[in-house]
C-alpha atoms as a PDB file:
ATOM      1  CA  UNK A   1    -130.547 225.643  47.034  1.00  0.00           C
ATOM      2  CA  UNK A   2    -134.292 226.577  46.605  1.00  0.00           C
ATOM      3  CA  UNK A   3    -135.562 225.962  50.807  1.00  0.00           C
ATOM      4  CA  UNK A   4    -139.622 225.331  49.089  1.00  0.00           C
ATOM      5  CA  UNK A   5    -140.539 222.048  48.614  1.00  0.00           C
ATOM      6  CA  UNK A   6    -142.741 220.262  46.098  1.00  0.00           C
ATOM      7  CA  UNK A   7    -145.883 218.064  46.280  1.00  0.00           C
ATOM      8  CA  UNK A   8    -148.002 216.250  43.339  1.00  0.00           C
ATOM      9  CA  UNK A   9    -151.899 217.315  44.029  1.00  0.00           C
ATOM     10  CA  UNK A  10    -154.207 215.200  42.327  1.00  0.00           C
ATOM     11  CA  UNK A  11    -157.419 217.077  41.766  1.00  0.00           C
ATOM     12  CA  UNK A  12    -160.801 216.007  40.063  1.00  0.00           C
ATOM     13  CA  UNK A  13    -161.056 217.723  36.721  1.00  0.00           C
ATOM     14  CA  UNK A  14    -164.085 219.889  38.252  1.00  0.00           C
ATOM     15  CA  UNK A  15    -161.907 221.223  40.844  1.00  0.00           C
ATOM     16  CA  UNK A  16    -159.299 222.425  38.633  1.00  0.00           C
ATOM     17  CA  UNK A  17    -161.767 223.830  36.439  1.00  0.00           C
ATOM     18  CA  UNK A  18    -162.990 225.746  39.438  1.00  0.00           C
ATOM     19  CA  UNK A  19    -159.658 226.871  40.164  1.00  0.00           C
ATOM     20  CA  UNK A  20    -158.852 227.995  36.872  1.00  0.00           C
ATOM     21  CA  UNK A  21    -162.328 230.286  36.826  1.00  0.00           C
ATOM     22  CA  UNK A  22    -160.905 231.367  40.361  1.00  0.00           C
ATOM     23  CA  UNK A  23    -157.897 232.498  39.512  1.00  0.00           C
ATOM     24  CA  UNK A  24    -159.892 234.143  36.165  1.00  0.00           C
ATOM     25  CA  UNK A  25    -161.822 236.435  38.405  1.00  0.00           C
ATOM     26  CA  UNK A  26    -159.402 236.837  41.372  1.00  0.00           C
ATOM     27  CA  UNK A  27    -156.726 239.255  40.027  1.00  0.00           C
ATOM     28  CA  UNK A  28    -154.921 238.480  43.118  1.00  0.00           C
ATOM     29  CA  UNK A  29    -153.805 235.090  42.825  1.00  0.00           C
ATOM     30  CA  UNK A  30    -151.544 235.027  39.427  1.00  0.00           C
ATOM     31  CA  UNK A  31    -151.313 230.910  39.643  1.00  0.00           C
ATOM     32  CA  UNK A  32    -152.671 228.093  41.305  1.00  0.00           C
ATOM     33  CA  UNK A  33    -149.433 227.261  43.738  1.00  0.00           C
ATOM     34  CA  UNK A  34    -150.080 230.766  45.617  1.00  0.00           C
ATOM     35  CA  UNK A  35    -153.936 230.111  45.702  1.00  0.00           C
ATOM     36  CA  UNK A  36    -153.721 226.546  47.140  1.00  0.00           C
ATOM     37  CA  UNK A  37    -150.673 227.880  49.493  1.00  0.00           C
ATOM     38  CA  UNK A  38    -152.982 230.652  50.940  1.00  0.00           C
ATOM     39  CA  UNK A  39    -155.890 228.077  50.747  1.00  0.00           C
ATOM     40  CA  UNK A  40    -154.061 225.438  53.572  1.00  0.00           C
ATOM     41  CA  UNK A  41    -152.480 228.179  55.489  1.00  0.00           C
ATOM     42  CA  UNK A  42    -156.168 229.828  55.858  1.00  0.00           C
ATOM     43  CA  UNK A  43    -157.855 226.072  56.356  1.00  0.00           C
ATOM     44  CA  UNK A  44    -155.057 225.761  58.787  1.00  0.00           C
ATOM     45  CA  UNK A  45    -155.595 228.693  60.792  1.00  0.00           C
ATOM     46  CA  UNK A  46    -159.457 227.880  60.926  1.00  0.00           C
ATOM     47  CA  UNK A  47    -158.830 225.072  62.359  1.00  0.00           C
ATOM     48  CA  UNK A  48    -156.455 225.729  65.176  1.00  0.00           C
ATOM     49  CA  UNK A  49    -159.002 228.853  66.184  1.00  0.00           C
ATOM     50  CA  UNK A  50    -161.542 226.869  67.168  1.00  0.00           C
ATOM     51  CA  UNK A  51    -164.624 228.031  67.908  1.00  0.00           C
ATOM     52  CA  UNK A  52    -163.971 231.842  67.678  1.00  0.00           C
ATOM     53  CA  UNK A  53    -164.098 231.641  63.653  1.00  0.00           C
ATOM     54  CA  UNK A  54    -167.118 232.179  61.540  1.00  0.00           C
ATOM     55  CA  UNK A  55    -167.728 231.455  57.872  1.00  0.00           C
ATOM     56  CA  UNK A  56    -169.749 233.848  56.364  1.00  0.00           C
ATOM     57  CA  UNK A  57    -171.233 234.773  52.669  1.00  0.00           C
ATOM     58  CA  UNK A  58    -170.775 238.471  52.224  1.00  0.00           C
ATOM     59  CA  UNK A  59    -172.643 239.628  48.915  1.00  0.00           C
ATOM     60  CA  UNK A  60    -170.108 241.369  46.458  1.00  0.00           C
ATOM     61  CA  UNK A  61    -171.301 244.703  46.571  1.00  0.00           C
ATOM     62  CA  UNK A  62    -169.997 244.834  50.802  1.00  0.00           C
ATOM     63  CA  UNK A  63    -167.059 243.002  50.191  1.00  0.00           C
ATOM     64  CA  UNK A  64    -166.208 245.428  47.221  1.00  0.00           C
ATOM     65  CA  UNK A  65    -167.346 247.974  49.335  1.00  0.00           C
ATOM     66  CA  UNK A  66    -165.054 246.822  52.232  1.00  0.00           C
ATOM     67  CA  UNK A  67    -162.091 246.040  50.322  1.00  0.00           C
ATOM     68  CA  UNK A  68    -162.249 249.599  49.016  1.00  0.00           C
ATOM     69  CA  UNK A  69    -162.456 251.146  52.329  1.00  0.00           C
ATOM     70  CA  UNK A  70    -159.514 248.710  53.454  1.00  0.00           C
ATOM     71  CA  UNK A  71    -157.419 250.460  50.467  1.00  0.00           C
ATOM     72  CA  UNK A  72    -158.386 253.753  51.704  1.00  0.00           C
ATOM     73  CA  UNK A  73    -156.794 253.250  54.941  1.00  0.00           C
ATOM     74  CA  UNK A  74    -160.146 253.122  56.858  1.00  0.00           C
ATOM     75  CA  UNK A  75    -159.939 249.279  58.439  1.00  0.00           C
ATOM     76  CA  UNK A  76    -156.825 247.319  58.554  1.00  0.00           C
ATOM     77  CA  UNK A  77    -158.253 244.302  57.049  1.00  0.00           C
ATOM     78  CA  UNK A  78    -161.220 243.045  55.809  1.00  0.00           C
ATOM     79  CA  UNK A  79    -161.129 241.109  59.289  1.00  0.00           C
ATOM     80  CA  UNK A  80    -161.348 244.437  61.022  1.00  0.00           C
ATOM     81  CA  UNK A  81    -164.161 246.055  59.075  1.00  0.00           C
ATOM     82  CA  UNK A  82    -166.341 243.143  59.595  1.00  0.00           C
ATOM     83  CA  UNK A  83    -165.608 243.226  63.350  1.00  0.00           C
ATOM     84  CA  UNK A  84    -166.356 247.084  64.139  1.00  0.00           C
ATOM     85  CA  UNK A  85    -169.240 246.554  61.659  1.00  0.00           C
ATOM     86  CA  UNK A  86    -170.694 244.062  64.612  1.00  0.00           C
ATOM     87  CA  UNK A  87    -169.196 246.119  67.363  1.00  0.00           C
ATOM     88  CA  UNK A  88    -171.540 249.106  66.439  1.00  0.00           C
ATOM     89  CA  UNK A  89    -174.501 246.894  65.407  1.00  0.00           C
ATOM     90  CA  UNK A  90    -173.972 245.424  68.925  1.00  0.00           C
ATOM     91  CA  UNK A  91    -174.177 248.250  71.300  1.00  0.00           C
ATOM     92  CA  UNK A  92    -175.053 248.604  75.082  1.00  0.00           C
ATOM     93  CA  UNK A  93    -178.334 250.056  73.742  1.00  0.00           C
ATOM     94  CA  UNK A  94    -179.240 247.480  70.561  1.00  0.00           C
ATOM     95  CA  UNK A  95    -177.926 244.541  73.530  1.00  0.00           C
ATOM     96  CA  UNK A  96    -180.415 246.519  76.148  1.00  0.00           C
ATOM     97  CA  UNK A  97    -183.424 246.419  73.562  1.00  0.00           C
ATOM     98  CA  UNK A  98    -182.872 242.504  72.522  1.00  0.00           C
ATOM     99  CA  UNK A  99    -183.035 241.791  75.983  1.00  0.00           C
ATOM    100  CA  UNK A 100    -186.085 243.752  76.807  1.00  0.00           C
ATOM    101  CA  UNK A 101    -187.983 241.884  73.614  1.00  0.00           C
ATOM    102  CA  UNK A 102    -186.561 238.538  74.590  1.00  0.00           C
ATOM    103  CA  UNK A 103    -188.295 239.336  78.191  1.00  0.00           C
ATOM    104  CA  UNK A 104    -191.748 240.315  76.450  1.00  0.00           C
ATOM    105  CA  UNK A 105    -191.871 237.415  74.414  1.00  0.00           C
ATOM    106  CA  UNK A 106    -190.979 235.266  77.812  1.00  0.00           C
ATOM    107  CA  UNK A 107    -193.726 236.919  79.298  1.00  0.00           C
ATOM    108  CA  UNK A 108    -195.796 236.246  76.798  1.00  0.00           C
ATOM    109  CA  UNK A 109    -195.192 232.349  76.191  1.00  0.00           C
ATOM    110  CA  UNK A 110    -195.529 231.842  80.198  1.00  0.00           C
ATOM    111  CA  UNK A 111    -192.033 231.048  80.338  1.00  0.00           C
ATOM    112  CA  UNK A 112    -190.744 231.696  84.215  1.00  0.00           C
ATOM    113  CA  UNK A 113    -188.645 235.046  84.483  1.00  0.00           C
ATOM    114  CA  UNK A 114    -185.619 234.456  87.272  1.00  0.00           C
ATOM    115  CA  UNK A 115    -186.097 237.038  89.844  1.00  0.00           C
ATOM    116  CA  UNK A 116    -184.087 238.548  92.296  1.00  0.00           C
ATOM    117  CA  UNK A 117    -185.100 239.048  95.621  1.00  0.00           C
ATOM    118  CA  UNK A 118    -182.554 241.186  96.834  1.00  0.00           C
ATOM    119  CA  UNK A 119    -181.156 238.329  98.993  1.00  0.00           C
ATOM    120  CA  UNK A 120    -177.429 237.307  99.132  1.00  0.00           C
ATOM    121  CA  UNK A 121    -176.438 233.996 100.977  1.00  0.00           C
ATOM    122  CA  UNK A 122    -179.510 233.814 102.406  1.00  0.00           C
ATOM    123  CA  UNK A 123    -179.400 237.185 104.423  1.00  0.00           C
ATOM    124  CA  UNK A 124    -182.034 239.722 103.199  1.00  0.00           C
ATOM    125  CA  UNK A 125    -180.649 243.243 103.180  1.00  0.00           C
ATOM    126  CA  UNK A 126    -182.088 245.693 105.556  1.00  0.00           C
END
């Protein structure tokens, strides 16, 4: 007894066509079945995340580029490249300089900079 079940899709002629020049460029998905099964499971995921998933347009060359390293054992995933790629654009030092620019341009517009006085619960330290 086959344990997958069936559905009937009805698509718009335009989105099979898309699908069909998909699956032309994607050697990865032989048929439509495994691309719309990956398709809902990935929608799916998405959605349960929440807010802690971004969509983002990668230009082929880096995702080429990433994929390759992926296959060379560098990254586990394409998922992991991305994310180191933003842990090292993101260090203490980048995060120390954005902060020190966002203070300038404060400065600069008039907006009010919170200070501290040193005090905590009201006592000031000696």
């Amino acid at each position: 007894m086959d344990e997958n079940e069936r559905i009937s899709l009805r698509l718009e002629k335009e989105h099979l066509e898309l699908i069909d020049a998909f699956l032309g460029e994607n050697s990865s998905y032989t048929n439509r079945s495994q691309l719309v099964r990956d398709a809902v499971m990935s929608f799916i995921q998405t959605i349960r995340e929440g807010g802690n998933t971004v969509t983002l347009r990668i230009p082929r060359y880096f995702l080429e580029l990433i994929d390759h390293l992926v296959g060379e054992g560098y990254f586990l995933s394409r998922e992991h490249a991305i994310v180191r790629a933003i842990e090292e654009w993101f260090s203490a030092d980048r995060v120390k300089e954005i902060r020190g620019h966002r203070q300038e341009i404060d400065t600069m517009t008039g907006r009010v900079l919170p200070v501290s006085t040193g005090e905590k619960d009201g006592v000031i330290p000696r």
